[in-house]
PDB file of N, CA and C in Angstrom:
ATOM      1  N   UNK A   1       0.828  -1.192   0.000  1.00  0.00           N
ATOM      2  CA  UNK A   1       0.000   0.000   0.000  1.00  0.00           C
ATOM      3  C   UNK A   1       0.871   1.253   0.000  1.00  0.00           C
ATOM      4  N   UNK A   2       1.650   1.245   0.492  1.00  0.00           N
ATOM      5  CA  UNK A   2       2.760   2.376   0.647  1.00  0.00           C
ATOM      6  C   UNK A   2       3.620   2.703  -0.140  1.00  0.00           C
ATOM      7  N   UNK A   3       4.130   1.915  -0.922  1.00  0.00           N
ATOM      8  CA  UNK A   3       4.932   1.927  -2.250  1.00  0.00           C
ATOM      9  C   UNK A   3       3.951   2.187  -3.221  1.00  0.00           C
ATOM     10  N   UNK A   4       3.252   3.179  -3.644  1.00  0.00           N
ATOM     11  CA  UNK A   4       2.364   3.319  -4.960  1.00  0.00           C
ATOM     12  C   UNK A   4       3.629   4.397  -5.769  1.00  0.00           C
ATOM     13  N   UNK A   5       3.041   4.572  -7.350  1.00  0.00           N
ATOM     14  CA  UNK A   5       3.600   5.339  -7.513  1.00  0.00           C
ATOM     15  C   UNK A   5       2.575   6.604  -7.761  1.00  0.00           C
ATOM     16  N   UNK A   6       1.620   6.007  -7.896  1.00  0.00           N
ATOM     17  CA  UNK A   6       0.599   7.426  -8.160  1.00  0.00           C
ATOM     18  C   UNK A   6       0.533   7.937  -6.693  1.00  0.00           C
ATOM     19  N   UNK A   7       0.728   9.443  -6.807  1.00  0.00           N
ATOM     20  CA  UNK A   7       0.571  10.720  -6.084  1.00  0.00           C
ATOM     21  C   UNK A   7      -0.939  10.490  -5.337  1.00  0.00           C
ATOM     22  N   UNK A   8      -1.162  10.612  -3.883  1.00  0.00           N
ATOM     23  CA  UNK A   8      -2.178  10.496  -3.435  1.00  0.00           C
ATOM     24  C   UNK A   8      -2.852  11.962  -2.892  1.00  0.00           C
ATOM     25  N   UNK A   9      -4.058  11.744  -3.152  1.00  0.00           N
ATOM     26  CA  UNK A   9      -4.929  13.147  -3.025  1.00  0.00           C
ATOM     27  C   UNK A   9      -4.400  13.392  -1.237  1.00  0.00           C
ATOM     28  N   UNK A  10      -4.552  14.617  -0.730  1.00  0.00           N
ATOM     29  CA  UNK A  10      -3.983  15.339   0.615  1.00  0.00           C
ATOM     30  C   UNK A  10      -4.886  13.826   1.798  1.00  0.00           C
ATOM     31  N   UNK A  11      -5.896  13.845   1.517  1.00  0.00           N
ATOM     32  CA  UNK A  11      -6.613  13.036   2.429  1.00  0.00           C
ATOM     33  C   UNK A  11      -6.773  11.428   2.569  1.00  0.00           C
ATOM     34  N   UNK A  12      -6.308  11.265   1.187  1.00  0.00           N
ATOM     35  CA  UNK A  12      -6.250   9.694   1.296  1.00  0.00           C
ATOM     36  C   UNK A  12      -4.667   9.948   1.640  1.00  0.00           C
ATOM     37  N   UNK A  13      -3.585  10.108   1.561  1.00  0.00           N
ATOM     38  CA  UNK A  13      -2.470  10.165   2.019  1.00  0.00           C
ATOM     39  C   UNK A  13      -2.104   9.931   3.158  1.00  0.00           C
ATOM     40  N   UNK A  14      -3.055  11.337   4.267  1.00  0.00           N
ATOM     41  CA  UNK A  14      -2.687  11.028   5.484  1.00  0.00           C
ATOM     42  C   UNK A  14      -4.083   9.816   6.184  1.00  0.00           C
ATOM     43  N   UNK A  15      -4.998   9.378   5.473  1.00  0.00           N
ATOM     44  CA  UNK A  15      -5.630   8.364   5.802  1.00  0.00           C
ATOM     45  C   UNK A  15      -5.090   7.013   5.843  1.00  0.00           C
ATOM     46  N   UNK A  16      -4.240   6.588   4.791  1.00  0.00           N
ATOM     47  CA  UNK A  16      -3.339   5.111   4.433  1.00  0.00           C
ATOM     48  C   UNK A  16      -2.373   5.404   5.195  1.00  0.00           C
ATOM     49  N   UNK A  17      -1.466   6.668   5.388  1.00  0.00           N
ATOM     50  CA  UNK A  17       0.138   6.671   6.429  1.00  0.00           C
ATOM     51  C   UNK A  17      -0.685   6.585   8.209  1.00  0.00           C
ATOM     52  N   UNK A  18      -1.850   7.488   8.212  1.00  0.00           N
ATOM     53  CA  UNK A  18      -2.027   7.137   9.520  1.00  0.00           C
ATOM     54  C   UNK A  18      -2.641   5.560  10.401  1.00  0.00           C
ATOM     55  N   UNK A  19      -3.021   4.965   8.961  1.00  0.00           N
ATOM     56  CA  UNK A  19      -3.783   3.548   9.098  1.00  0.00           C
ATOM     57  C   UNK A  19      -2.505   2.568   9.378  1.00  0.00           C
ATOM     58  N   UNK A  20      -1.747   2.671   8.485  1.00  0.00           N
ATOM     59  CA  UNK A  20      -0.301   2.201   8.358  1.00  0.00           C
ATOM     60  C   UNK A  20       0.013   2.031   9.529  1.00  0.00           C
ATOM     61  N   UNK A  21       0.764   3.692  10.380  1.00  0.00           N
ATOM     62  CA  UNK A  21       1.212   3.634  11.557  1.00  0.00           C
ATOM     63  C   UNK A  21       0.396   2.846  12.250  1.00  0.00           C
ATOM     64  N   UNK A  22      -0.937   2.977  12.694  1.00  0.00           N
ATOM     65  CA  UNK A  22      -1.853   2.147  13.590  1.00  0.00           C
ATOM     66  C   UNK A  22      -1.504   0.851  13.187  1.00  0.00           C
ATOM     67  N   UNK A  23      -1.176   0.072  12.170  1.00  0.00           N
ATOM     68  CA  UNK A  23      -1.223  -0.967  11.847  1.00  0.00           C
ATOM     69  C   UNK A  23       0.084  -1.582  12.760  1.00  0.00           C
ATOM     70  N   UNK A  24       1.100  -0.996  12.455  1.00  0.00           N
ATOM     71  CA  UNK A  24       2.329  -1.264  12.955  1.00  0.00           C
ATOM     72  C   UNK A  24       2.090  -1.010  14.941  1.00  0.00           C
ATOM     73  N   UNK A  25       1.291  -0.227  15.123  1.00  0.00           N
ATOM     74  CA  UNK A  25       1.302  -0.032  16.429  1.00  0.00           C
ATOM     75  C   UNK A  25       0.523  -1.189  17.017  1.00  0.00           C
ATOM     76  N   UNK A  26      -0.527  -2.060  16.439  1.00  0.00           N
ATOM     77  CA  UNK A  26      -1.449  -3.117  16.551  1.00  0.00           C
ATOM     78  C   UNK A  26      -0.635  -4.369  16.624  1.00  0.00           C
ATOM     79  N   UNK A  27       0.729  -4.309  15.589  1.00  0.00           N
ATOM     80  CA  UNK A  27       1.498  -5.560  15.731  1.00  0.00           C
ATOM     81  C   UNK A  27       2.117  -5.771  17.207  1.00  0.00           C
ATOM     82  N   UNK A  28       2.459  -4.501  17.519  1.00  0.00           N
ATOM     83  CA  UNK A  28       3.083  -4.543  19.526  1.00  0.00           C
ATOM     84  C   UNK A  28       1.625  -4.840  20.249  1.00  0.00           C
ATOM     85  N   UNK A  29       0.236  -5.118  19.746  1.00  0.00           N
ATOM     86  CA  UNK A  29      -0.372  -5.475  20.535  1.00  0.00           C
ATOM     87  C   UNK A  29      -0.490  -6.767  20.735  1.00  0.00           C
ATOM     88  N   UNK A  30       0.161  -7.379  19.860  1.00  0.00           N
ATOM     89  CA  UNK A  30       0.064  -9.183  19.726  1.00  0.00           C
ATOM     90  C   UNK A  30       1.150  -9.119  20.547  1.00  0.00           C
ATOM     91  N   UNK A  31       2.133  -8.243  20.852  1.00  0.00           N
ATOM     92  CA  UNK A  31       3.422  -9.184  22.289  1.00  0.00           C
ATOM     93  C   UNK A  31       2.630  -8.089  23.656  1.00  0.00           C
ATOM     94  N   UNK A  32       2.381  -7.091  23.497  1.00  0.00           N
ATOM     95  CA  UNK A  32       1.971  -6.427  25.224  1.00  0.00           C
ATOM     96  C   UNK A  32       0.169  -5.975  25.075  1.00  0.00           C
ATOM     97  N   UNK A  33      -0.501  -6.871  24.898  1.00  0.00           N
ATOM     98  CA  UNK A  33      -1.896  -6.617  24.700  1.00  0.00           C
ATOM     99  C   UNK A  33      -2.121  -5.813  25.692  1.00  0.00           C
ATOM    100  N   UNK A  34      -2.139  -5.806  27.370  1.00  0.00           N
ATOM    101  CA  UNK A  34      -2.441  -4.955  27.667  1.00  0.00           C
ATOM    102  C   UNK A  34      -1.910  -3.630  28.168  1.00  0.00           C
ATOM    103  N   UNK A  35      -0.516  -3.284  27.353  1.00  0.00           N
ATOM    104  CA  UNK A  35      -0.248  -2.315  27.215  1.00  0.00           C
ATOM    105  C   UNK A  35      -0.719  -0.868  26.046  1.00  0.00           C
ATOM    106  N   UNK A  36      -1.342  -2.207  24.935  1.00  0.00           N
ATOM    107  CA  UNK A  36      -1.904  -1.159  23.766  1.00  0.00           C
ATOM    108  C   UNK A  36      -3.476  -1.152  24.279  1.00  0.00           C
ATOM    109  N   UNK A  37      -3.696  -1.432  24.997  1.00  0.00           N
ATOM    110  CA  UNK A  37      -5.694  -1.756  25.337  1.00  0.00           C
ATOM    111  C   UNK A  37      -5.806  -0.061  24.558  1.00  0.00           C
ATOM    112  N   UNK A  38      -4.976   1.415  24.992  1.00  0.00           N
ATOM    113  CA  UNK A  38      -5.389   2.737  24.733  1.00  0.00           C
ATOM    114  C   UNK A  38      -5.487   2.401  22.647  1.00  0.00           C
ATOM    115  N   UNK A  39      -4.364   1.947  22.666  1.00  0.00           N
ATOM    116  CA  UNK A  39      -4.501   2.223  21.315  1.00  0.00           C
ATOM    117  C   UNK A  39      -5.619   1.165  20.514  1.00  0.00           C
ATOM    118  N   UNK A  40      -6.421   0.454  21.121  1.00  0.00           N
ATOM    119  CA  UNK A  40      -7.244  -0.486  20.565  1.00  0.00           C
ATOM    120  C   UNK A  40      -8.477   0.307  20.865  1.00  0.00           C
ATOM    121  N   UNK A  41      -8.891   0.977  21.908  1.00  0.00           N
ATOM    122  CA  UNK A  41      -9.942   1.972  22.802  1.00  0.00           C
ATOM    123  C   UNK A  41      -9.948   2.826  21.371  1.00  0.00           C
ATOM    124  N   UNK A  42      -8.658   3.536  20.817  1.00  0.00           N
ATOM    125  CA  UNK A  42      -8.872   4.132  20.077  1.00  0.00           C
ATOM    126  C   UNK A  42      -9.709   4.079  18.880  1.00  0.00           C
ATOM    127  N   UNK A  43      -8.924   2.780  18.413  1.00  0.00           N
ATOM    128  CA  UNK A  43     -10.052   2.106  16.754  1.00  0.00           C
ATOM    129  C   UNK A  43     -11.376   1.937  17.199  1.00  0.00           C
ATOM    130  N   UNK A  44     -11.443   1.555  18.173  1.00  0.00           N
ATOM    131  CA  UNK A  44     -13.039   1.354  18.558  1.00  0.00           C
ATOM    132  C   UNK A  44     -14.258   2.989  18.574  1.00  0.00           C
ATOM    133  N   UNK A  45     -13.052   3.785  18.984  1.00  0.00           N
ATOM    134  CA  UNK A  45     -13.621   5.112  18.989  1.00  0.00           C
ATOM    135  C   UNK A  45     -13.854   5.438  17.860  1.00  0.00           C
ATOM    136  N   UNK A  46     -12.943   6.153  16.741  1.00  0.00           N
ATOM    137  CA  UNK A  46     -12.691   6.327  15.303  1.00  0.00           C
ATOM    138  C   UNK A  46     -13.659   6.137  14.512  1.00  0.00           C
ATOM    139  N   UNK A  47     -13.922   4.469  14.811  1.00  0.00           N
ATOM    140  CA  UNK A  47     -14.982   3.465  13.939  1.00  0.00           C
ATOM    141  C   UNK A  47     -15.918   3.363  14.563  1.00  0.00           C
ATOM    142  N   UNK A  48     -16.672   3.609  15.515  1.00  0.00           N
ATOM    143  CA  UNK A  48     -17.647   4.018  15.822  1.00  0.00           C
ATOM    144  C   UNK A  48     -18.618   5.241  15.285  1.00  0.00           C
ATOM    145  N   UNK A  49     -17.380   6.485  15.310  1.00  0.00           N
ATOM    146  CA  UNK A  49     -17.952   7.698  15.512  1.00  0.00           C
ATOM    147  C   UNK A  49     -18.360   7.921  14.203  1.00  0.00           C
ATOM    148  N   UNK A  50     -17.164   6.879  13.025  1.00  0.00           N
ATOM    149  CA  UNK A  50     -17.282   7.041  11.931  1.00  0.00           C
ATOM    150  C   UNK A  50     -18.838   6.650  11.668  1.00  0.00           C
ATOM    151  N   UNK A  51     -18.742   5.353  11.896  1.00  0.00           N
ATOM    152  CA  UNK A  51     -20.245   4.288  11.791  1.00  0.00           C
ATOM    153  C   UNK A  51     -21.314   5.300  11.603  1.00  0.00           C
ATOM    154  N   UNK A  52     -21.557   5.981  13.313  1.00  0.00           N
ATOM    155  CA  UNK A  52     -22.626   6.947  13.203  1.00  0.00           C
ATOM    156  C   UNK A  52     -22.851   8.161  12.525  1.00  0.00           C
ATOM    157  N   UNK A  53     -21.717   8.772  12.126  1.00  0.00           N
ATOM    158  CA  UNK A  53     -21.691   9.939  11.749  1.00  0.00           C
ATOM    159  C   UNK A  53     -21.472  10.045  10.250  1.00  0.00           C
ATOM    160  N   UNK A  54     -21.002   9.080   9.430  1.00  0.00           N
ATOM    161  CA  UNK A  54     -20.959   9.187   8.367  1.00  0.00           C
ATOM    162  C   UNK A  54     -22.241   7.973   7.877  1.00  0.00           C
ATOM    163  N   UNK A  55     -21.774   6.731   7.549  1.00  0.00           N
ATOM    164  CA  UNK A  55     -22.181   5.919   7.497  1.00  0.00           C
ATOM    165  C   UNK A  55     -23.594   5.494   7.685  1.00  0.00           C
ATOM    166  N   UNK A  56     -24.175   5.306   8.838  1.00  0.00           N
ATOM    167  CA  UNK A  56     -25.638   5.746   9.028  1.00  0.00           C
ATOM    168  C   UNK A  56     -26.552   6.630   8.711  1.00  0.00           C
ATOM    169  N   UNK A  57     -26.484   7.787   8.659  1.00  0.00           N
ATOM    170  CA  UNK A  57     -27.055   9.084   7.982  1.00  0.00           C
ATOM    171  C   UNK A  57     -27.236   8.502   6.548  1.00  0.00           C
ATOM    172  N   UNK A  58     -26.329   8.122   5.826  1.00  0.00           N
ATOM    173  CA  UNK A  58     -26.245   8.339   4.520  1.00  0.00           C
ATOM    174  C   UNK A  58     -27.181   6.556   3.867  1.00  0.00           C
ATOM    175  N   UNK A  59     -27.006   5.945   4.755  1.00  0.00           N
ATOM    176  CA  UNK A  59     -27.577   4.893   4.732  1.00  0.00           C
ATOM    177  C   UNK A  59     -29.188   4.854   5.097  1.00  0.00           C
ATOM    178  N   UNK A  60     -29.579   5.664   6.174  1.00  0.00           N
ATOM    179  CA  UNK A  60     -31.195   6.155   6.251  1.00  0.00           C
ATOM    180  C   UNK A  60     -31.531   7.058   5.581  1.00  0.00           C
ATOM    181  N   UNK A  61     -30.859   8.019   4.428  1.00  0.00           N
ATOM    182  CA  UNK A  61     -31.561   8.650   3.698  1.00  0.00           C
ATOM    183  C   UNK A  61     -31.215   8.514   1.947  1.00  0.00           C
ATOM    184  N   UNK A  62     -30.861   7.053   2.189  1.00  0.00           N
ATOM    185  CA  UNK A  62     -30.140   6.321   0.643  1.00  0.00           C
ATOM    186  C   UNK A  62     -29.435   6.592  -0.071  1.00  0.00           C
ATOM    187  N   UNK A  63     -28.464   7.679   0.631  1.00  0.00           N
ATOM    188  CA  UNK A  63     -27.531   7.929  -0.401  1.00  0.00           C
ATOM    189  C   UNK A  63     -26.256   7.641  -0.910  1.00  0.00           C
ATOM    190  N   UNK A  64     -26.441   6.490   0.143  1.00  0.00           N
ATOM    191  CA  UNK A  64     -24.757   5.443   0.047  1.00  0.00           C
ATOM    192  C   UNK A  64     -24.528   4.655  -0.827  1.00  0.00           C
ATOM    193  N   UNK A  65     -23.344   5.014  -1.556  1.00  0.00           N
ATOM    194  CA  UNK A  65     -22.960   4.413  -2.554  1.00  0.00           C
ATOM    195  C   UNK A  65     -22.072   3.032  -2.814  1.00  0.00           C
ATOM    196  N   UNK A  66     -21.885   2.167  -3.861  1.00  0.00           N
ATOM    197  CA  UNK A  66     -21.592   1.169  -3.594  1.00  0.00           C
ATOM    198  C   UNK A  66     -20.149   1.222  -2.634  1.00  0.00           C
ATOM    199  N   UNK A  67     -19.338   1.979  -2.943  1.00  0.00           N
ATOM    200  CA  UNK A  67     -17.642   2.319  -2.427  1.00  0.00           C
ATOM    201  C   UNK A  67     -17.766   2.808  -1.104  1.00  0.00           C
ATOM    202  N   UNK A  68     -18.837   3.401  -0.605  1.00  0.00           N
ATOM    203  CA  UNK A  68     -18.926   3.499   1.170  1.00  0.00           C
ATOM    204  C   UNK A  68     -19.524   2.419   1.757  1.00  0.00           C
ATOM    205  N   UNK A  69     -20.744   1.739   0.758  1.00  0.00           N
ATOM    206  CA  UNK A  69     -21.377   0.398   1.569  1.00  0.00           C
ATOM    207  C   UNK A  69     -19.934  -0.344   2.219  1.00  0.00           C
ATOM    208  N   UNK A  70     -19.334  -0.851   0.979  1.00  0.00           N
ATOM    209  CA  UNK A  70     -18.147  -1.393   0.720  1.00  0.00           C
ATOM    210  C   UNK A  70     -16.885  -1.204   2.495  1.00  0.00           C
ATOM    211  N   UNK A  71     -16.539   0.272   2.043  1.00  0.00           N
ATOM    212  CA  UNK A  71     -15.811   0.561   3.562  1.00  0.00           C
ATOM    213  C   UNK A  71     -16.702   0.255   4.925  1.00  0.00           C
ATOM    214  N   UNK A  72     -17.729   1.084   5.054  1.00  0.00           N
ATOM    215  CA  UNK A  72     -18.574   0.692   6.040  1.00  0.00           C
ATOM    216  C   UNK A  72     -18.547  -0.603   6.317  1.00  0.00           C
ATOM    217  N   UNK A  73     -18.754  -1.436   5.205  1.00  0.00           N
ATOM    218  CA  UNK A  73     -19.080  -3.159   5.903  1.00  0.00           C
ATOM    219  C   UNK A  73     -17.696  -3.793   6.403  1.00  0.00           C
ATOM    220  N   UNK A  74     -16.299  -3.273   5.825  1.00  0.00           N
ATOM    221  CA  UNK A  74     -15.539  -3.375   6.288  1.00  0.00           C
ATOM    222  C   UNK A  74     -14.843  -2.724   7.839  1.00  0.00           C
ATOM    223  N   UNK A  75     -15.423  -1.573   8.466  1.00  0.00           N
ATOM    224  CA  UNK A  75     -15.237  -0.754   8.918  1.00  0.00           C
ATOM    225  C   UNK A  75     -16.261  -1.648  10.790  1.00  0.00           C
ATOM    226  N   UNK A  76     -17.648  -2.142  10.003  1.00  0.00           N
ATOM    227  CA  UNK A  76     -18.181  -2.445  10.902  1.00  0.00           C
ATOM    228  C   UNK A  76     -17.839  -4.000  11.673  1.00  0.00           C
ATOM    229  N   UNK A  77     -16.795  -4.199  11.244  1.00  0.00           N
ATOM    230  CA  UNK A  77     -16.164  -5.045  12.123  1.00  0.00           C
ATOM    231  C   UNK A  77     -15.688  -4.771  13.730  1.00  0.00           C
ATOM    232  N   UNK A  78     -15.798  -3.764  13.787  1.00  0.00           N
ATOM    233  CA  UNK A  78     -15.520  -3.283  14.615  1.00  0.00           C
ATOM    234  C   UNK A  78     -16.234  -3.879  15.978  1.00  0.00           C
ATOM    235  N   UNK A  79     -17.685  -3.987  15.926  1.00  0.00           N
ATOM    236  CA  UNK A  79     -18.128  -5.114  16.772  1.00  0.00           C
ATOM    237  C   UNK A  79     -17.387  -6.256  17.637  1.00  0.00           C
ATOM    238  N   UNK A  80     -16.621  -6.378  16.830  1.00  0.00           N
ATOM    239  CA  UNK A  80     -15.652  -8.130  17.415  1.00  0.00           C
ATOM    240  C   UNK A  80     -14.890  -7.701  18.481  1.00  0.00           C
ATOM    241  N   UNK A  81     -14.591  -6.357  18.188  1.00  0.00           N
ATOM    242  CA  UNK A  81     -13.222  -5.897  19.254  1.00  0.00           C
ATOM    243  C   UNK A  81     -13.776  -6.125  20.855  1.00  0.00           C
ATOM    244  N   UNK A  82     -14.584  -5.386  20.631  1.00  0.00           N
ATOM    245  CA  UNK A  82     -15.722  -5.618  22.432  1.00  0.00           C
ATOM    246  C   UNK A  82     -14.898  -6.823  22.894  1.00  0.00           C
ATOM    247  N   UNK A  83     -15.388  -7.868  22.235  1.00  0.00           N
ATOM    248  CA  UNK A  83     -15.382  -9.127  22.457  1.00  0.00           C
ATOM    249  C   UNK A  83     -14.559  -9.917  23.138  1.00  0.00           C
ATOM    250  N   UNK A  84     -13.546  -9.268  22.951  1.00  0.00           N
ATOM    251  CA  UNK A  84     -11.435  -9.787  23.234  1.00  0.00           C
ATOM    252  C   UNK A  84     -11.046  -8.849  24.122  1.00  0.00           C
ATOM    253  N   UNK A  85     -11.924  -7.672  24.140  1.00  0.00           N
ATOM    254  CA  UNK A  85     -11.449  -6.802  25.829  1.00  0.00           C
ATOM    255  C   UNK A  85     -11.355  -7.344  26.548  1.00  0.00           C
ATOM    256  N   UNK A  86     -10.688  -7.215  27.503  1.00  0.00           N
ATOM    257  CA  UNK A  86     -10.589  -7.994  28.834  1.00  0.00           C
ATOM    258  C   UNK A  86     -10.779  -6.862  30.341  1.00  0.00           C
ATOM    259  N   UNK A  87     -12.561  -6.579  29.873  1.00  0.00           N
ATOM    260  CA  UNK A  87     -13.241  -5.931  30.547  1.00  0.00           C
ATOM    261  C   UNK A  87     -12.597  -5.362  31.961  1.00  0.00           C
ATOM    262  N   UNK A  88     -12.390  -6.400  32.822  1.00  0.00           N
ATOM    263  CA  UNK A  88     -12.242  -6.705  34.354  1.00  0.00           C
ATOM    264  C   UNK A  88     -10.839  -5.811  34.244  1.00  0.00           C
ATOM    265  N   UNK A  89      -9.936  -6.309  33.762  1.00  0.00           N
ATOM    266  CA  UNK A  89      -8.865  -5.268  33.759  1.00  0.00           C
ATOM    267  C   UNK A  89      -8.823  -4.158  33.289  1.00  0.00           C
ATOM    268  N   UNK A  90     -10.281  -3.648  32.179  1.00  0.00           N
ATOM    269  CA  UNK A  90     -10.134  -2.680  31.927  1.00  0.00           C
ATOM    270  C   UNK A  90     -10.679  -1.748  33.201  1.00  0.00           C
ATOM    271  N   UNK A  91     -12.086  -2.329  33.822  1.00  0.00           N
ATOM    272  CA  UNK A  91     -12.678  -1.476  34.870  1.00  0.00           C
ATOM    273  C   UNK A  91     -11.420  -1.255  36.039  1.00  0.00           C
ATOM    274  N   UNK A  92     -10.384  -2.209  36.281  1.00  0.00           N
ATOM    275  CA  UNK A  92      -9.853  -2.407  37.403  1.00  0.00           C
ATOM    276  C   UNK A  92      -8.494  -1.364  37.253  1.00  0.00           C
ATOM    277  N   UNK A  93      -8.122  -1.343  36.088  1.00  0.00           N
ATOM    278  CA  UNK A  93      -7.159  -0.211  35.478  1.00  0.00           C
ATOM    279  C   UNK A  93      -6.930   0.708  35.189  1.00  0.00           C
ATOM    280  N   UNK A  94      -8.210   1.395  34.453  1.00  0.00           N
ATOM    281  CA  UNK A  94      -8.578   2.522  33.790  1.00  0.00           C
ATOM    282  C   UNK A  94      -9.589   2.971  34.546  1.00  0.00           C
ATOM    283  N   UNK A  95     -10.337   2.894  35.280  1.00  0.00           N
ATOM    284  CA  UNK A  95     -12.117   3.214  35.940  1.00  0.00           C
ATOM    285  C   UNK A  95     -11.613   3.414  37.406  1.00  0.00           C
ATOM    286  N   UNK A  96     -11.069   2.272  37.924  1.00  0.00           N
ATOM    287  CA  UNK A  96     -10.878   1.829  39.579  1.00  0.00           C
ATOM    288  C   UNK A  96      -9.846   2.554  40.188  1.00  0.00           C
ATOM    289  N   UNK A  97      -8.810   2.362  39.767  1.00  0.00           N
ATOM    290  CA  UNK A  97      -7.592   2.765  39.915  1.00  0.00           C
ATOM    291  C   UNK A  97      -7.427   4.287  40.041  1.00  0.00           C
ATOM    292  N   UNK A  98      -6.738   5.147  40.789  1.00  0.00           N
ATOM    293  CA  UNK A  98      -7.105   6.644  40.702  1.00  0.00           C
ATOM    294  C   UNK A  98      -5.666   6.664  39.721  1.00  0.00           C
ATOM    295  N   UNK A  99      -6.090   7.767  39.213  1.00  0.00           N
ATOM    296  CA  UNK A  99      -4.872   8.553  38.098  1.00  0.00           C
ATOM    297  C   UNK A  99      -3.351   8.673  38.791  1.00  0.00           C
ATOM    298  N   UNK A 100      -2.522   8.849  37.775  1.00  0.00           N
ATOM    299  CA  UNK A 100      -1.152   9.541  38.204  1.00  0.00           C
ATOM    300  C   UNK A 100      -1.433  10.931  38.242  1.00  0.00           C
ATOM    301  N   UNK A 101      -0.588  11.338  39.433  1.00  0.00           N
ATOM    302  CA  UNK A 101      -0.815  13.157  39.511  1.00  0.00           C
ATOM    303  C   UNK A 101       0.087  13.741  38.643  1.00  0.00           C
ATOM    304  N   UNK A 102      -0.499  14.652  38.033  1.00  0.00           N
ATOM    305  CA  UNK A 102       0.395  15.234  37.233  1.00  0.00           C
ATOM    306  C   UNK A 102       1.776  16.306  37.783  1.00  0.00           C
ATOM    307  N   UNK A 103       2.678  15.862  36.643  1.00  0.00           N
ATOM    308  CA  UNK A 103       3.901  16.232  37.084  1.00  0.00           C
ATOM    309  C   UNK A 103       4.793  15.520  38.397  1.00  0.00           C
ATOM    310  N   UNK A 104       4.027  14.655  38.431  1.00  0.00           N
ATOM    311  CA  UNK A 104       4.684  13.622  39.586  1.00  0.00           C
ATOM    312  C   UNK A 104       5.198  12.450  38.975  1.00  0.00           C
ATOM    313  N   UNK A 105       5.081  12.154  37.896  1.00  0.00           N
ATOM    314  CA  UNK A 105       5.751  10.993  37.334  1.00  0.00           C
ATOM    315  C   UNK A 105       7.365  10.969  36.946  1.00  0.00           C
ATOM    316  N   UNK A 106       7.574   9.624  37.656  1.00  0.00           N
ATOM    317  CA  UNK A 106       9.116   9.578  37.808  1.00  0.00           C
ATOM    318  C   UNK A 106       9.678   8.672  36.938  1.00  0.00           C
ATOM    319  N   UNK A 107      10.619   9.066  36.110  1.00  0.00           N
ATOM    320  CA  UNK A 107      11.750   8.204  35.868  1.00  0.00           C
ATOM    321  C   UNK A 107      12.553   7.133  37.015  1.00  0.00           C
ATOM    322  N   UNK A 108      12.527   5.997  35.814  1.00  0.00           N
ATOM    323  CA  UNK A 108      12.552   4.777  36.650  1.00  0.00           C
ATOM    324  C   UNK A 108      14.636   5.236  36.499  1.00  0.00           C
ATOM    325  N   UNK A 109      15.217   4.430  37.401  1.00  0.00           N
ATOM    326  CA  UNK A 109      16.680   5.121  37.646  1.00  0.00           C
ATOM    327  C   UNK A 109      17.248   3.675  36.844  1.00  0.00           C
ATOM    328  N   UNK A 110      18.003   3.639  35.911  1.00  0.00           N
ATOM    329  CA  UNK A 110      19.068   2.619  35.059  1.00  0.00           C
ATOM    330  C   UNK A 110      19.430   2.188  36.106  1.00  0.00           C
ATOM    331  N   UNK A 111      19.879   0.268  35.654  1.00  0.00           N
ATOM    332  CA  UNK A 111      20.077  -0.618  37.028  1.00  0.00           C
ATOM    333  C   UNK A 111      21.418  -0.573  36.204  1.00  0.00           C
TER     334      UNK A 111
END
């Protein structure tokens, strides 16, 4: 995908380099899953907001065309992700747990 030689319009450009990066950031989620849980929270966000905000509208008032059905149905995979959360650590981590105070975070000291 990245090696094309045709010149990409301003928006598909930074749409494929920023998908890219995510892609590569998704591969460190297969060795520290729950270190990327933020960056998985993220796609779930993205593709959601997309879902509703583009996608739906245009789909209840018929104006979706075959090339968005297309992304959308690809897009609405997104469903599955729920699935492989690992809820309990998320409430117990992110929800339960009180925050770091800011400006209090320390560098760990080289052994």
């Amino acid at each position: 995908v990245l090696n094309r030689h045709v010149a990409w319009e301003l928006n598909e450009g930074v749409v494929v380099c920023m998908l890219a990066g995510f892609s590569l950031m998704a591969l460190l989620g297969l060795r520290y899953p729950l270190q990327m849980l933020p960056v998985l929270f993220w796609e779930i966000t993205w593709k959601l907001i997309w879902l509703f905000n583009e996608a739906l509208p245009r789909y209840l008032n018929g104006t979706m065309d075959e090339h968005l059905a297309h992304y959308a149905f690809q897009v609405a995979f997104v469903v599955i992700i729920p699935l492989v959360v690992p809820w309990g650590y998320v409430f117990d981590h992110y929800i339960r747990k009180s925050g770091d105070r800011w400006g209090s975070a320390r560098v760990p000291a080289k052994a």
